[in-house]
C-alpha atoms as a PDB file:
ATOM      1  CA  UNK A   1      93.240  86.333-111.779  1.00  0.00           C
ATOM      2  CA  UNK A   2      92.455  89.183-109.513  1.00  0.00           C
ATOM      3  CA  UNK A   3      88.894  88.426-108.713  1.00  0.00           C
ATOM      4  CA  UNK A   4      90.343  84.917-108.111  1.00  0.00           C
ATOM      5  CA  UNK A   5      92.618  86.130-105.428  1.00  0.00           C
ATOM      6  CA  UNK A   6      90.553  88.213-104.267  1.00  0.00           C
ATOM      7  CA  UNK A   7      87.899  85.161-103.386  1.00  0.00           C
ATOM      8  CA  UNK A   8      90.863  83.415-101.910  1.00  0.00           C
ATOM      9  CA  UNK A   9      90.929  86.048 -99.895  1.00  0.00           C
ATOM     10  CA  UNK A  10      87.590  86.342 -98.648  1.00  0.00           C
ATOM     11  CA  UNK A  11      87.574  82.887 -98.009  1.00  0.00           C
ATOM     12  CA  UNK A  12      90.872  82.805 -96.045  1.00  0.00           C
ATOM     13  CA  UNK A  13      89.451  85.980 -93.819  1.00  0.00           C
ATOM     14  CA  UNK A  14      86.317  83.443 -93.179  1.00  0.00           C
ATOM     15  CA  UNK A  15      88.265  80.764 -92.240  1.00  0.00           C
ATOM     16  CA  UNK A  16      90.337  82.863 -89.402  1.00  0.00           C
ATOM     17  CA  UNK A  17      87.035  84.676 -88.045  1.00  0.00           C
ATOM     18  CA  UNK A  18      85.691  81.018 -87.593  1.00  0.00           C
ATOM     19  CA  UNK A  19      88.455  79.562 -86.281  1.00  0.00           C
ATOM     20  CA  UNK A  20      89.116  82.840 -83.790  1.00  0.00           C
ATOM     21  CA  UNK A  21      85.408  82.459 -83.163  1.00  0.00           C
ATOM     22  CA  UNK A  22      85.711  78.704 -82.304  1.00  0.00           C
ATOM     23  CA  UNK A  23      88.870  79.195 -80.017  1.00  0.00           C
ATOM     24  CA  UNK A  24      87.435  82.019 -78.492  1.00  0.00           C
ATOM     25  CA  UNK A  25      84.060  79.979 -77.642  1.00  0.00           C
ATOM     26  CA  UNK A  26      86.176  77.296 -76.594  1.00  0.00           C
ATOM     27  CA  UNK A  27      87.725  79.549 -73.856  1.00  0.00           C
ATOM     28  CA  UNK A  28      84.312  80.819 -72.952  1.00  0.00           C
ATOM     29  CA  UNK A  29      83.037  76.935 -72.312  1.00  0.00           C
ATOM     30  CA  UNK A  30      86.820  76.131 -70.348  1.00  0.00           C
ATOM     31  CA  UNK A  31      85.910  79.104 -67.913  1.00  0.00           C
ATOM     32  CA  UNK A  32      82.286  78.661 -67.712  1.00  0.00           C
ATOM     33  CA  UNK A  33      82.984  75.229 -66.795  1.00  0.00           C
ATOM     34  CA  UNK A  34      85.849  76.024 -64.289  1.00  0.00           C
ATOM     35  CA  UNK A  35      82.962  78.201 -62.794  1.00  0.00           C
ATOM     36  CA  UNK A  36      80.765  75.907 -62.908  1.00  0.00           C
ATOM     37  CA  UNK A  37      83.105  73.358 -60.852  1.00  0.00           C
ATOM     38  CA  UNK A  38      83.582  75.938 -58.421  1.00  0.00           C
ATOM     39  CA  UNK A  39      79.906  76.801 -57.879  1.00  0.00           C
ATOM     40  CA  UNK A  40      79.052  73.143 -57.745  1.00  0.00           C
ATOM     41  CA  UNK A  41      82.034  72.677 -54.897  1.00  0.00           C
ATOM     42  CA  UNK A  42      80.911  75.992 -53.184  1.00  0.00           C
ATOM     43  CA  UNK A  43      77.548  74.894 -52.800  1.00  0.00           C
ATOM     44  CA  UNK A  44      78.165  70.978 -51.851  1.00  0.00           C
ATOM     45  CA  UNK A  45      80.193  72.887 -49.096  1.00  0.00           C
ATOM     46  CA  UNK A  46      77.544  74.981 -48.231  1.00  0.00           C
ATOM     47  CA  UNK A  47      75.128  71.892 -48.465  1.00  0.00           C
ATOM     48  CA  UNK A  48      77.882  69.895 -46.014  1.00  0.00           C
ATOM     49  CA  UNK A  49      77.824  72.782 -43.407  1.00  0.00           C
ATOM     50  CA  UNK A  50      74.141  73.204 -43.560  1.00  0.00           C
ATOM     51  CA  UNK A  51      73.929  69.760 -42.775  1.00  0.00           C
ATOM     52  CA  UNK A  52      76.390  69.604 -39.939  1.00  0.00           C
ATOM     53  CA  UNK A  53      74.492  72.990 -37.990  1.00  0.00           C
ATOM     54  CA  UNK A  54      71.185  71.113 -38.344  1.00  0.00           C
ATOM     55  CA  UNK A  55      72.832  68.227 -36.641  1.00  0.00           C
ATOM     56  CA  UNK A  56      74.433  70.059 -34.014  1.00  0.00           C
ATOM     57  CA  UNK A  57      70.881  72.337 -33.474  1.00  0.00           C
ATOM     58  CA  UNK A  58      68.479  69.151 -33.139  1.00  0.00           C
ATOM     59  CA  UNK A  59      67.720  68.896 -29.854  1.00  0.00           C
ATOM     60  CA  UNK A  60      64.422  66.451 -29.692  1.00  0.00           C
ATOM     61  CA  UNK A  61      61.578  66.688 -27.573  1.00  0.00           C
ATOM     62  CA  UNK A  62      59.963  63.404 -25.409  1.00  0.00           C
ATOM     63  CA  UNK A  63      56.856  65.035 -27.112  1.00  0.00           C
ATOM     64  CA  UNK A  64      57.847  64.709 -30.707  1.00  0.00           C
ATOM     65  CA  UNK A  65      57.247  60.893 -31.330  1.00  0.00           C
ATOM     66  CA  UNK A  66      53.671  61.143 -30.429  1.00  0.00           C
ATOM     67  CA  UNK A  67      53.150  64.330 -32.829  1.00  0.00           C
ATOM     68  CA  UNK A  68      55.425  62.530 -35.120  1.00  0.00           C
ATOM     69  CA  UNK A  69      52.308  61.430 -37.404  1.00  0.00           C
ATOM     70  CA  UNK A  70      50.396  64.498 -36.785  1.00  0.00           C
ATOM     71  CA  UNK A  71      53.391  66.696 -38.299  1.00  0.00           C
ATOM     72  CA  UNK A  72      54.258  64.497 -40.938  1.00  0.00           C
ATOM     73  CA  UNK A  73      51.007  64.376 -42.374  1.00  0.00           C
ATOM     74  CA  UNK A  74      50.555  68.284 -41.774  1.00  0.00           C
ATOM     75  CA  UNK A  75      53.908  68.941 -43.893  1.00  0.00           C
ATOM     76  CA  UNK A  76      52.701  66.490 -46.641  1.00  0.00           C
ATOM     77  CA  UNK A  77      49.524  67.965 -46.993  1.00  0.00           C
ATOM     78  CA  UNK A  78      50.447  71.373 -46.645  1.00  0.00           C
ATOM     79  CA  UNK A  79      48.533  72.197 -43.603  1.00  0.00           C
ATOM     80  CA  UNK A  80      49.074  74.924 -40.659  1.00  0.00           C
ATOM     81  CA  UNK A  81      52.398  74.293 -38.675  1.00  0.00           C
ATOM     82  CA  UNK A  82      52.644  76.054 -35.432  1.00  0.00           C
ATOM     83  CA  UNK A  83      56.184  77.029 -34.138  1.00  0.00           C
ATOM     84  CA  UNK A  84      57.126  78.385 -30.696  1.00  0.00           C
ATOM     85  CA  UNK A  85      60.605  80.495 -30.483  1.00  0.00           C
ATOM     86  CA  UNK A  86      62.437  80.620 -26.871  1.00  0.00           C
ATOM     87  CA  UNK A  87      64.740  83.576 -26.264  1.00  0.00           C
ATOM     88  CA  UNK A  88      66.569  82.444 -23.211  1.00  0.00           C
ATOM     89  CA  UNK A  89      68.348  84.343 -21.150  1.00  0.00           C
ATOM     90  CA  UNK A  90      71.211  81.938 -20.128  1.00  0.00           C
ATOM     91  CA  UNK A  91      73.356  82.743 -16.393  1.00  0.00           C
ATOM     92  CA  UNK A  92      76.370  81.096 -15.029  1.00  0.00           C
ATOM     93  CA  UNK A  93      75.234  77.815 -12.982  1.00  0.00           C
ATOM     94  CA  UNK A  94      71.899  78.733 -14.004  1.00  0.00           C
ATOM     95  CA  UNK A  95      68.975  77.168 -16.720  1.00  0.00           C
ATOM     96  CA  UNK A  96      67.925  81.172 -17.216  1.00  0.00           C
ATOM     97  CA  UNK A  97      64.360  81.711 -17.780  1.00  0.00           C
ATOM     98  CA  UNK A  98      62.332  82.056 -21.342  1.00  0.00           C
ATOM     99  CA  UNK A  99      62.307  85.773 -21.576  1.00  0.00           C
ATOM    100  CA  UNK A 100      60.773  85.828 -25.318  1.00  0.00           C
ATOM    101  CA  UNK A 101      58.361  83.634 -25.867  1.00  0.00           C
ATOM    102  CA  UNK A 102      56.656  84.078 -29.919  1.00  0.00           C
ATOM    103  CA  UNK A 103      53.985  81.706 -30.836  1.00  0.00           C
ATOM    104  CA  UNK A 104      54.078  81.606 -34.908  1.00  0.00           C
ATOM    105  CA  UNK A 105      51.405  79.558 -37.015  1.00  0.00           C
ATOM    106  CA  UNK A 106      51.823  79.139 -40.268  1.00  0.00           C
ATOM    107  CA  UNK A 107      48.683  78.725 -42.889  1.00  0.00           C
ATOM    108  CA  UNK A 108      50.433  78.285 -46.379  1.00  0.00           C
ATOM    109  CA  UNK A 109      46.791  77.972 -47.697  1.00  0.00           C
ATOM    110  CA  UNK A 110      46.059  81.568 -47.066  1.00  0.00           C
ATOM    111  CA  UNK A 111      49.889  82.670 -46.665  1.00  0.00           C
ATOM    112  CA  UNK A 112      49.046  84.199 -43.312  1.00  0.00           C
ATOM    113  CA  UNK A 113      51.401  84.112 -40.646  1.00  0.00           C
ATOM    114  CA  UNK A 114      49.721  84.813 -37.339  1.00  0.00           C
ATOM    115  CA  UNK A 115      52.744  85.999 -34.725  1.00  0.00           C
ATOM    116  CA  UNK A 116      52.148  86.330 -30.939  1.00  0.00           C
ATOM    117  CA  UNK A 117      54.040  87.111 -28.018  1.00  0.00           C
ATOM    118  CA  UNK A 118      53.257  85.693 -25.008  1.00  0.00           C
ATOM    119  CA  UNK A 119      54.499  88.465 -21.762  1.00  0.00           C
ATOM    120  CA  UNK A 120      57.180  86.362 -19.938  1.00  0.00           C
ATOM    121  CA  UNK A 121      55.126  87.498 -16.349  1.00  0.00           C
ATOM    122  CA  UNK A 122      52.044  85.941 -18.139  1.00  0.00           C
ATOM    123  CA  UNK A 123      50.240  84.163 -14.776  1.00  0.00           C
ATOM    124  CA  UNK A 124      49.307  80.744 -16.091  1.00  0.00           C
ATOM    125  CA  UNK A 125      49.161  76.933 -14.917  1.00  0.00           C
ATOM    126  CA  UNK A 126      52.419  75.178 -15.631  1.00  0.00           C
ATOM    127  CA  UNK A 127      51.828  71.006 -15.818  1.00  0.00           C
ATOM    128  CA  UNK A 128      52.966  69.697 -12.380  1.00  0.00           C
ATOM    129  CA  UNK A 129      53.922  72.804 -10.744  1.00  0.00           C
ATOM    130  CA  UNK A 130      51.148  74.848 -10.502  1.00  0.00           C
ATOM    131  CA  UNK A 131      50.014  78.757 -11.248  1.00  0.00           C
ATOM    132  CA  UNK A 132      53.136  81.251 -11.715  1.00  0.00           C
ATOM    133  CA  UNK A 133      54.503  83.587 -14.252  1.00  0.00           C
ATOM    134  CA  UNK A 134      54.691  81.731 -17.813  1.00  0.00           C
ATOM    135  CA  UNK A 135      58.903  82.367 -18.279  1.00  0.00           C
ATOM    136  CA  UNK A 136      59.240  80.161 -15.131  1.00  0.00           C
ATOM    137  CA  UNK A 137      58.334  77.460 -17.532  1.00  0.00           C
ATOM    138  CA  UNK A 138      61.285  77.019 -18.416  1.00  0.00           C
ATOM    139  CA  UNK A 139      63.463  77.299 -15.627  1.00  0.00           C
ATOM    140  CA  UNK A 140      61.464  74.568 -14.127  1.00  0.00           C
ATOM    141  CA  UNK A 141      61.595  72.117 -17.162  1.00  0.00           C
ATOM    142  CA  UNK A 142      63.840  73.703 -20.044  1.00  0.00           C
ATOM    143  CA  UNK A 143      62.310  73.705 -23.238  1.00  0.00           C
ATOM    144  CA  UNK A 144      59.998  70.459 -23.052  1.00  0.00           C
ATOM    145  CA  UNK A 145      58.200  72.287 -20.145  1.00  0.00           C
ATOM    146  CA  UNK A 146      57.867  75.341 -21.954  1.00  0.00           C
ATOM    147  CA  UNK A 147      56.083  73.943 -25.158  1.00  0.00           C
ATOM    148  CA  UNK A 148      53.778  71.945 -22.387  1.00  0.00           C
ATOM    149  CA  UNK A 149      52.430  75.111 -20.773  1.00  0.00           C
ATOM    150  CA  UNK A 150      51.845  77.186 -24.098  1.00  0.00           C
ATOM    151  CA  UNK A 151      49.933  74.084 -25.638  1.00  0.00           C
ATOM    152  CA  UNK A 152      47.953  74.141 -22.501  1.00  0.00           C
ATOM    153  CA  UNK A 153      47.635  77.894 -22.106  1.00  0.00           C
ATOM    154  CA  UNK A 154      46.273  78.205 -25.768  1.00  0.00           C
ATOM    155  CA  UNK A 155      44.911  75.181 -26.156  1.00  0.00           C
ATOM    156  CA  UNK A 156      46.728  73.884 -29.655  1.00  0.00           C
ATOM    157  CA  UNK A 157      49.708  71.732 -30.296  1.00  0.00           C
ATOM    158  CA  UNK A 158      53.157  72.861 -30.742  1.00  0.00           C
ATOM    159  CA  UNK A 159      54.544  71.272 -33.836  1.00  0.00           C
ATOM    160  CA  UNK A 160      57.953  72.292 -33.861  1.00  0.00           C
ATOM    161  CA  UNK A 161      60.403  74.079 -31.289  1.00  0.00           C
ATOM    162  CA  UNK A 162      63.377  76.973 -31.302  1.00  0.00           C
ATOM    163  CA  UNK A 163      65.182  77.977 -28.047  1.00  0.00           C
ATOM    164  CA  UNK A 164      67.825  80.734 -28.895  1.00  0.00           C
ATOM    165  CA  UNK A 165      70.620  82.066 -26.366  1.00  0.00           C
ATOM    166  CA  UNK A 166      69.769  85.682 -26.594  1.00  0.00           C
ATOM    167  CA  UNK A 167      73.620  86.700 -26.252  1.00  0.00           C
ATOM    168  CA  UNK A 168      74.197  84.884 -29.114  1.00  0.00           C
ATOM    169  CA  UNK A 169      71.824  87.681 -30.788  1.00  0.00           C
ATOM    170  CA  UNK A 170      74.572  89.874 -31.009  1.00  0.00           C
ATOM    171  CA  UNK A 171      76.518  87.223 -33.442  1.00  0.00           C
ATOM    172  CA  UNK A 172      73.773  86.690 -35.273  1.00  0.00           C
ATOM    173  CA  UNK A 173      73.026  90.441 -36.289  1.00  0.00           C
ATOM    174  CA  UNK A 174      76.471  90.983 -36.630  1.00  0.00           C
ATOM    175  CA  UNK A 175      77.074  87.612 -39.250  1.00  0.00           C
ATOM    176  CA  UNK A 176      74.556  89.315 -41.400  1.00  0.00           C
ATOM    177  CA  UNK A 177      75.699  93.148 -41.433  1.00  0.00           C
ATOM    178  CA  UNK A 178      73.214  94.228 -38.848  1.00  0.00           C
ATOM    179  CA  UNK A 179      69.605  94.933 -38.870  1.00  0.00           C
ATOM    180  CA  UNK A 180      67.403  98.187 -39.466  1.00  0.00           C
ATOM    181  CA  UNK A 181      64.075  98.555 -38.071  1.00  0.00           C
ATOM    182  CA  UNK A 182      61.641 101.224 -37.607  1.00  0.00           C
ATOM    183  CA  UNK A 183      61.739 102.637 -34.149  1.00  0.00           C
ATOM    184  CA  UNK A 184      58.089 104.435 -32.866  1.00  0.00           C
ATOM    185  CA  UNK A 185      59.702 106.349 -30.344  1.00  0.00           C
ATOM    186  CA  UNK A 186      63.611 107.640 -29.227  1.00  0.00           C
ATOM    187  CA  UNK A 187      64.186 106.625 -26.037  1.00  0.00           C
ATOM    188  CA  UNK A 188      67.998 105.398 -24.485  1.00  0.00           C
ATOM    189  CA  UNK A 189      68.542 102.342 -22.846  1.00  0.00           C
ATOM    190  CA  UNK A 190      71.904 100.654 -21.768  1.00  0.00           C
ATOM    191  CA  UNK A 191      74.493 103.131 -22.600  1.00  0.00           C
ATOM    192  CA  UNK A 192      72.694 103.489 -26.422  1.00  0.00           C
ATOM    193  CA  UNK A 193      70.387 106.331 -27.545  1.00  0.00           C
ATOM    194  CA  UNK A 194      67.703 105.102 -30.381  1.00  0.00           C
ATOM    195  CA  UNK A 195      66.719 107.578 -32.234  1.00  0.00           C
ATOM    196  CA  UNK A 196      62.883 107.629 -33.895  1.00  0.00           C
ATOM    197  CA  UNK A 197      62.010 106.664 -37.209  1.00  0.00           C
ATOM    198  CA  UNK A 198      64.691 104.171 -39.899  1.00  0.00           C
ATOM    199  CA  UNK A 199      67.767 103.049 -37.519  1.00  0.00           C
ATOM    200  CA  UNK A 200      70.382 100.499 -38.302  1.00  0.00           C
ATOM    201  CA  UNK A 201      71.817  98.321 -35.406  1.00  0.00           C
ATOM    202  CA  UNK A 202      74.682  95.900 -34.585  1.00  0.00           C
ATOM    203  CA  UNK A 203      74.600  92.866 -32.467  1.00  0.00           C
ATOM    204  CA  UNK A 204      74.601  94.527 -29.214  1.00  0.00           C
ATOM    205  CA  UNK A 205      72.543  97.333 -29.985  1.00  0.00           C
ATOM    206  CA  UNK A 206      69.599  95.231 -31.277  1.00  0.00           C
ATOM    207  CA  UNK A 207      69.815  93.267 -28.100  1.00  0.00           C
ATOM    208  CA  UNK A 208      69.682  96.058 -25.608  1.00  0.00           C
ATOM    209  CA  UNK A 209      66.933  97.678 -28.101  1.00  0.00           C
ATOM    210  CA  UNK A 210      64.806  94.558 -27.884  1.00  0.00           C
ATOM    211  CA  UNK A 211      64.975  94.087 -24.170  1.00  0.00           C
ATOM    212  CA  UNK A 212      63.786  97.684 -23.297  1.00  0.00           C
ATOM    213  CA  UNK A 213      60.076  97.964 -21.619  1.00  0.00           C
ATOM    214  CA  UNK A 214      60.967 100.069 -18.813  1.00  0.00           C
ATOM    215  CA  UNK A 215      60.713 103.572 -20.564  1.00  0.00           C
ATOM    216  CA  UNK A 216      58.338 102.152 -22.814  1.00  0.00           C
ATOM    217  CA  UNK A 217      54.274 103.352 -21.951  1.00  0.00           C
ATOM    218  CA  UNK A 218      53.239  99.727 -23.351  1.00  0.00           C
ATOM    219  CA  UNK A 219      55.322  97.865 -20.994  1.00  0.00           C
ATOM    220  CA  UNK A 220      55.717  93.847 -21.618  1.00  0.00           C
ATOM    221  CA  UNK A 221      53.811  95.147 -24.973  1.00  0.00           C
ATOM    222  CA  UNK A 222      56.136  97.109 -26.328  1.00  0.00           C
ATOM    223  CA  UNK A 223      59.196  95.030 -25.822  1.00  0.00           C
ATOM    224  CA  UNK A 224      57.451  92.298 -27.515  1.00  0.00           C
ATOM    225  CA  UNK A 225      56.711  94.661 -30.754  1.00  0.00           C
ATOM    226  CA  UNK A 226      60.002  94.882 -30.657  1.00  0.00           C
ATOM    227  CA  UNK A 227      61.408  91.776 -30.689  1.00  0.00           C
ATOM    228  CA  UNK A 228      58.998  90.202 -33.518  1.00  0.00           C
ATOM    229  CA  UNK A 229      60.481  93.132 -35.079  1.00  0.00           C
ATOM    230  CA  UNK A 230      64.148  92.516 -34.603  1.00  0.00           C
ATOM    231  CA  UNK A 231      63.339  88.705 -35.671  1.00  0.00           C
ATOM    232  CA  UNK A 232      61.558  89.985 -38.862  1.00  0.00           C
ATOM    233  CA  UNK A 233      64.675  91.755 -40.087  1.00  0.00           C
ATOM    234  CA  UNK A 234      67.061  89.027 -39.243  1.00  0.00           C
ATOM    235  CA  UNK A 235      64.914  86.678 -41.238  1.00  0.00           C
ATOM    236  CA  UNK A 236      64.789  89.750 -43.954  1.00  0.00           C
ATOM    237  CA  UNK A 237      68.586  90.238 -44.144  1.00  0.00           C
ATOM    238  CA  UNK A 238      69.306  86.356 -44.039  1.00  0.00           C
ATOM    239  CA  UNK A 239      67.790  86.024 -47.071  1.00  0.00           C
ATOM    240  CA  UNK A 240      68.933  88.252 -48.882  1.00  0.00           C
ATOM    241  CA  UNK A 241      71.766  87.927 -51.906  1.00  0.00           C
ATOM    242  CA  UNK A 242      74.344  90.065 -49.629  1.00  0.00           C
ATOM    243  CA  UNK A 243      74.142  87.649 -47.266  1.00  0.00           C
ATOM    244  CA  UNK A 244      75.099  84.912 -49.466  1.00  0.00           C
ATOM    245  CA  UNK A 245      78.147  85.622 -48.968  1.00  0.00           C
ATOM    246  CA  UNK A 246      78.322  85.456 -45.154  1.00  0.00           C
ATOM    247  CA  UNK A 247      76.140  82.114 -44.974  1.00  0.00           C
ATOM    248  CA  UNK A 248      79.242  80.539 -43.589  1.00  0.00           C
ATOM    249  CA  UNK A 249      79.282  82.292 -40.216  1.00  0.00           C
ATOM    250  CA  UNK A 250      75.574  82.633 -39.821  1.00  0.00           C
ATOM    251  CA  UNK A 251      75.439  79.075 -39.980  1.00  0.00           C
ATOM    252  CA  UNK A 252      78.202  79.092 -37.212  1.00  0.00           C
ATOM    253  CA  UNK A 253      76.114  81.279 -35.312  1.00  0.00           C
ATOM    254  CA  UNK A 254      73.380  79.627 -35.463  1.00  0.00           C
ATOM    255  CA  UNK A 255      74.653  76.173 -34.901  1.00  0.00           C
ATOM    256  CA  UNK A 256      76.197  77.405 -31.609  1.00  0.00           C
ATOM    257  CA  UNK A 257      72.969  79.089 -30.575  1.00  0.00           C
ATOM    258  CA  UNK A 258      70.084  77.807 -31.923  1.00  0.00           C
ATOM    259  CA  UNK A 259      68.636  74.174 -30.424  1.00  0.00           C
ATOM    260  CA  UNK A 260      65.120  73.035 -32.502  1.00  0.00           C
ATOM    261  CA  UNK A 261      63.612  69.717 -33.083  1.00  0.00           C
ATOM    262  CA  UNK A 262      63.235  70.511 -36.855  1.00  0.00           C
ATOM    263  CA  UNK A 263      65.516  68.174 -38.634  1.00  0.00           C
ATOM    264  CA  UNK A 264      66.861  68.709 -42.509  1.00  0.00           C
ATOM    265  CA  UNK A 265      63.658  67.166 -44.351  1.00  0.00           C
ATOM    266  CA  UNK A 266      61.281  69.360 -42.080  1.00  0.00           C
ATOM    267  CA  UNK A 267      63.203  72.505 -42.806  1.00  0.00           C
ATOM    268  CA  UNK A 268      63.431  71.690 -46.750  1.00  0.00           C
ATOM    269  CA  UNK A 269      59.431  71.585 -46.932  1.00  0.00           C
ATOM    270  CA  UNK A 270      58.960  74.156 -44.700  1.00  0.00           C
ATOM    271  CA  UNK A 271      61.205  76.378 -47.145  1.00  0.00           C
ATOM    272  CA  UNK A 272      59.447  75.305 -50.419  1.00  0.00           C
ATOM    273  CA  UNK A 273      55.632  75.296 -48.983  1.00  0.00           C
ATOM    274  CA  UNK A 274      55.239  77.851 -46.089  1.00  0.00           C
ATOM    275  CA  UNK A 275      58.357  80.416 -47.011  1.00  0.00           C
ATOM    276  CA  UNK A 276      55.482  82.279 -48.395  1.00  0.00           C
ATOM    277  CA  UNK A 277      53.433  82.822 -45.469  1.00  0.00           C
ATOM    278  CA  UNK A 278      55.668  85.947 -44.133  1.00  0.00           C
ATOM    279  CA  UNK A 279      54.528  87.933 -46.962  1.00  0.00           C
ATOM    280  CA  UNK A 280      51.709  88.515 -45.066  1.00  0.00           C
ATOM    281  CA  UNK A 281      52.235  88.787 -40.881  1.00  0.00           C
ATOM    282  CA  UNK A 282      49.554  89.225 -38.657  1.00  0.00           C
ATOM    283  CA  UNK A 283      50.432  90.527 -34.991  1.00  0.00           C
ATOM    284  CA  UNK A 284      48.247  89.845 -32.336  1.00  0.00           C
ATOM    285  CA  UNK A 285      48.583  90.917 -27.821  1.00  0.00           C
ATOM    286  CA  UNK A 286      47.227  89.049 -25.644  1.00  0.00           C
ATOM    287  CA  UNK A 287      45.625  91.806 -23.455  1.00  0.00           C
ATOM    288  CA  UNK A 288      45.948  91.558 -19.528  1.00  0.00           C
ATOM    289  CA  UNK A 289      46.580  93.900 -16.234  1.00  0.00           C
ATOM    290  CA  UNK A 290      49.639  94.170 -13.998  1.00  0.00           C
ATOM    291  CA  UNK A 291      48.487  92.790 -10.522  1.00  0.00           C
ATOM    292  CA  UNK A 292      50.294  91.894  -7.264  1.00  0.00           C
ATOM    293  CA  UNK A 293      49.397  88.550  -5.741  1.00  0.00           C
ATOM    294  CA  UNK A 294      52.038  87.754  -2.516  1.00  0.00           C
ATOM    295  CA  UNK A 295      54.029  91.166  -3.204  1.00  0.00           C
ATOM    296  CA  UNK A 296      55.213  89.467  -6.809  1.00  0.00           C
ATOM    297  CA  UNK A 297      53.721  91.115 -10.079  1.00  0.00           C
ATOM    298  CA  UNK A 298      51.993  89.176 -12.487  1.00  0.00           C
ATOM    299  CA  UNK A 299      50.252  89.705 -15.786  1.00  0.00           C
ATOM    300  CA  UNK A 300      46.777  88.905 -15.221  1.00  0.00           C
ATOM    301  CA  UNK A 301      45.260  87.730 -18.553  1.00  0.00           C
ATOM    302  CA  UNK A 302      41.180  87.068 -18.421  1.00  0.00           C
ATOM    303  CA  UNK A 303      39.072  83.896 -19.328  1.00  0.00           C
ATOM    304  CA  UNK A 304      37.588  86.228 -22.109  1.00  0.00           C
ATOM    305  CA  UNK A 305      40.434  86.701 -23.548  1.00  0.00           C
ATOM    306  CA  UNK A 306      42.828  83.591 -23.546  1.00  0.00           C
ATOM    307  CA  UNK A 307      39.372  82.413 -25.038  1.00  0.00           C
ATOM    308  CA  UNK A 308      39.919  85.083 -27.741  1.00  0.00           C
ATOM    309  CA  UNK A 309      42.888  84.532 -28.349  1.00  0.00           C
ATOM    310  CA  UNK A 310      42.453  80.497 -28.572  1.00  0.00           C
ATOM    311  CA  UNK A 311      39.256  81.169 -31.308  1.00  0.00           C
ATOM    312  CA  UNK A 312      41.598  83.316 -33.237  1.00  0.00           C
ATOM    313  CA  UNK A 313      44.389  80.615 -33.295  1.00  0.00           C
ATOM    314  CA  UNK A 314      41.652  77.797 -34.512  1.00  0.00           C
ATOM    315  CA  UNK A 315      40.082  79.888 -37.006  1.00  0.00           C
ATOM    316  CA  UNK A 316      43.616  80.773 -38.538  1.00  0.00           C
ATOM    317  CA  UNK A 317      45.164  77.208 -38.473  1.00  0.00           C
ATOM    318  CA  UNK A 318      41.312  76.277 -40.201  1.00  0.00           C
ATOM    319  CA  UNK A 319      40.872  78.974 -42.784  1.00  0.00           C
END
């Protein structure tokens, strides 16, 4: 009678760990799918809002239907896409002039990146107006001018376009927490001391850091350094998981800032295919001398080496 009991026992202790075990997993599923619900609604938000900035960035070119084909087909079969980022300085009843001007080709074959700024006093031919500095490109013809010289100048096609309002830098960095770079050098520029080596910098700061070239001994050079650098850790502190939770106002940032003639499908297969090729950056100059011609500086850049600079372009799209 005992022994019996005591089975009844056992068997009634069973019965409650399964049932507490079946009620307890039922809670788990409720609240993982409550979570679930509210990831799935997060990110259809955050699909929506993507969305609406790429529609309010697109800003086509009269240029893109006639590389239409020759970008499609690039994208498809995964061959080199060459981008050209604008930093425009905008003024009041005023187009402002291109002040940065980074030429970026991506191979996603090799997963080379080759980056290259062009010096905004860069003395070139600009279609239908004739020889002057490159950043008067734009002034002249806004962005559609701009891609039209640099194709010309080094002699390759300019698949897609970004033109960003460089006061809208100091959003950006600040939407994402700010940047940190490595500075070469302490030097102060407008109102802000930088020291050398591992600095972290707000909006403004990384603006005024990146237009510096006065103090700097590499001019035009140096300035450029450091705005690839500046863009580098944007892009590196955009993508990273503590800016997840920010993606909101970087995407109004961006939508208010940012005009491109990259469009949602372009952007998704440049994501998935050529994401990769930053993993491995090459920086090039273009090498030139400071000359007066009229009492106006220029920088004089040779035949030898645009054509330098044009074989190292071709041999990276074709490698």
């Amino acid at each position: 009678s005992n022994e019996r009991k005591m089975t009844m026992d056992s068997i009634t202790r069973k019965e409650i760990r399964k049932k507490k075990k079946r009620k307890g997993l039922k809670i788990f599923l409720i609240v993982f799918g409550a979570l679930l619900l509210l990831l799935g609604g997060y990110l259809f938000y955050i699909y929506d809002k993507l969305t609406d900035t790429v529609d309010a960035m697109y800003t086509p070119l009269d240029s893109d239907l006639e590389k239409k084909e020759e970008i499609d087909d690039r994208l498809s079969n995964k061959e080199t896409i060459n981008v050209l980022l604008l930093g425009v300085d905008e003024r009041p009843g005023d187009r402002g002039r291109s002040d940065t001007m980074i030429f970026m080709s991506l191979n996603p074959n090799t997963n080379k990146m080759l980056m290259l700024s062009i010096p905004r006093d860069t003395y070139v031919d600009i279609p239908g107006r004739g020889l002057d500095k490159i950043n008067h490109a734009y002034a002249f013809g806004g962005s559609e001018l701009s891609v039209q010289t640099v194709e010309q100048f080094l002699d390759t096609t300019i698949h897609f376009y970004g033109r960003v309002n460089m006061e809208g830098l100091i959003s950006g960095v600040d939407a994402i927490g700010g940047v940190t770079v490595n500075n070469p050098m302490e030097f102060s520029h407008g109102g802000h001391t930088f020291k050398e080596g591992q600095i972290t910098l707000n909006g403004e700061q990384a603006l005024i850091y990146s237009r510096m070239r006065k103090n700097d001994p590499r001019g035009d050079l140096g300035r450029n350094t450091r705005q690839q650098e500046i863009i580098d850790a944007m892009i590196d502190e955009a993508v990273s998981f503590d800016s997840f939770t920010r993606l909101t106002n970087i995407l109004d940032v961006v939508g208010t800032n940012v005009q491109t003639n990259i469009q949602t499908p372009e952007i998704r297969a440049m994501f998935f295919d050529y994401r990769g090729t930053r993993s491995n950056t090459i920086r090039e100059e273009i090498n030139g001398t400071g000359q007066y011609i009229d009492r106006i500086w220029y920088y004089i850049v040779s035949d030898e080496e645009v054509n330098r600079i044009r074989t190292l372009i071709k041999d990276h799209m074709n490698e």
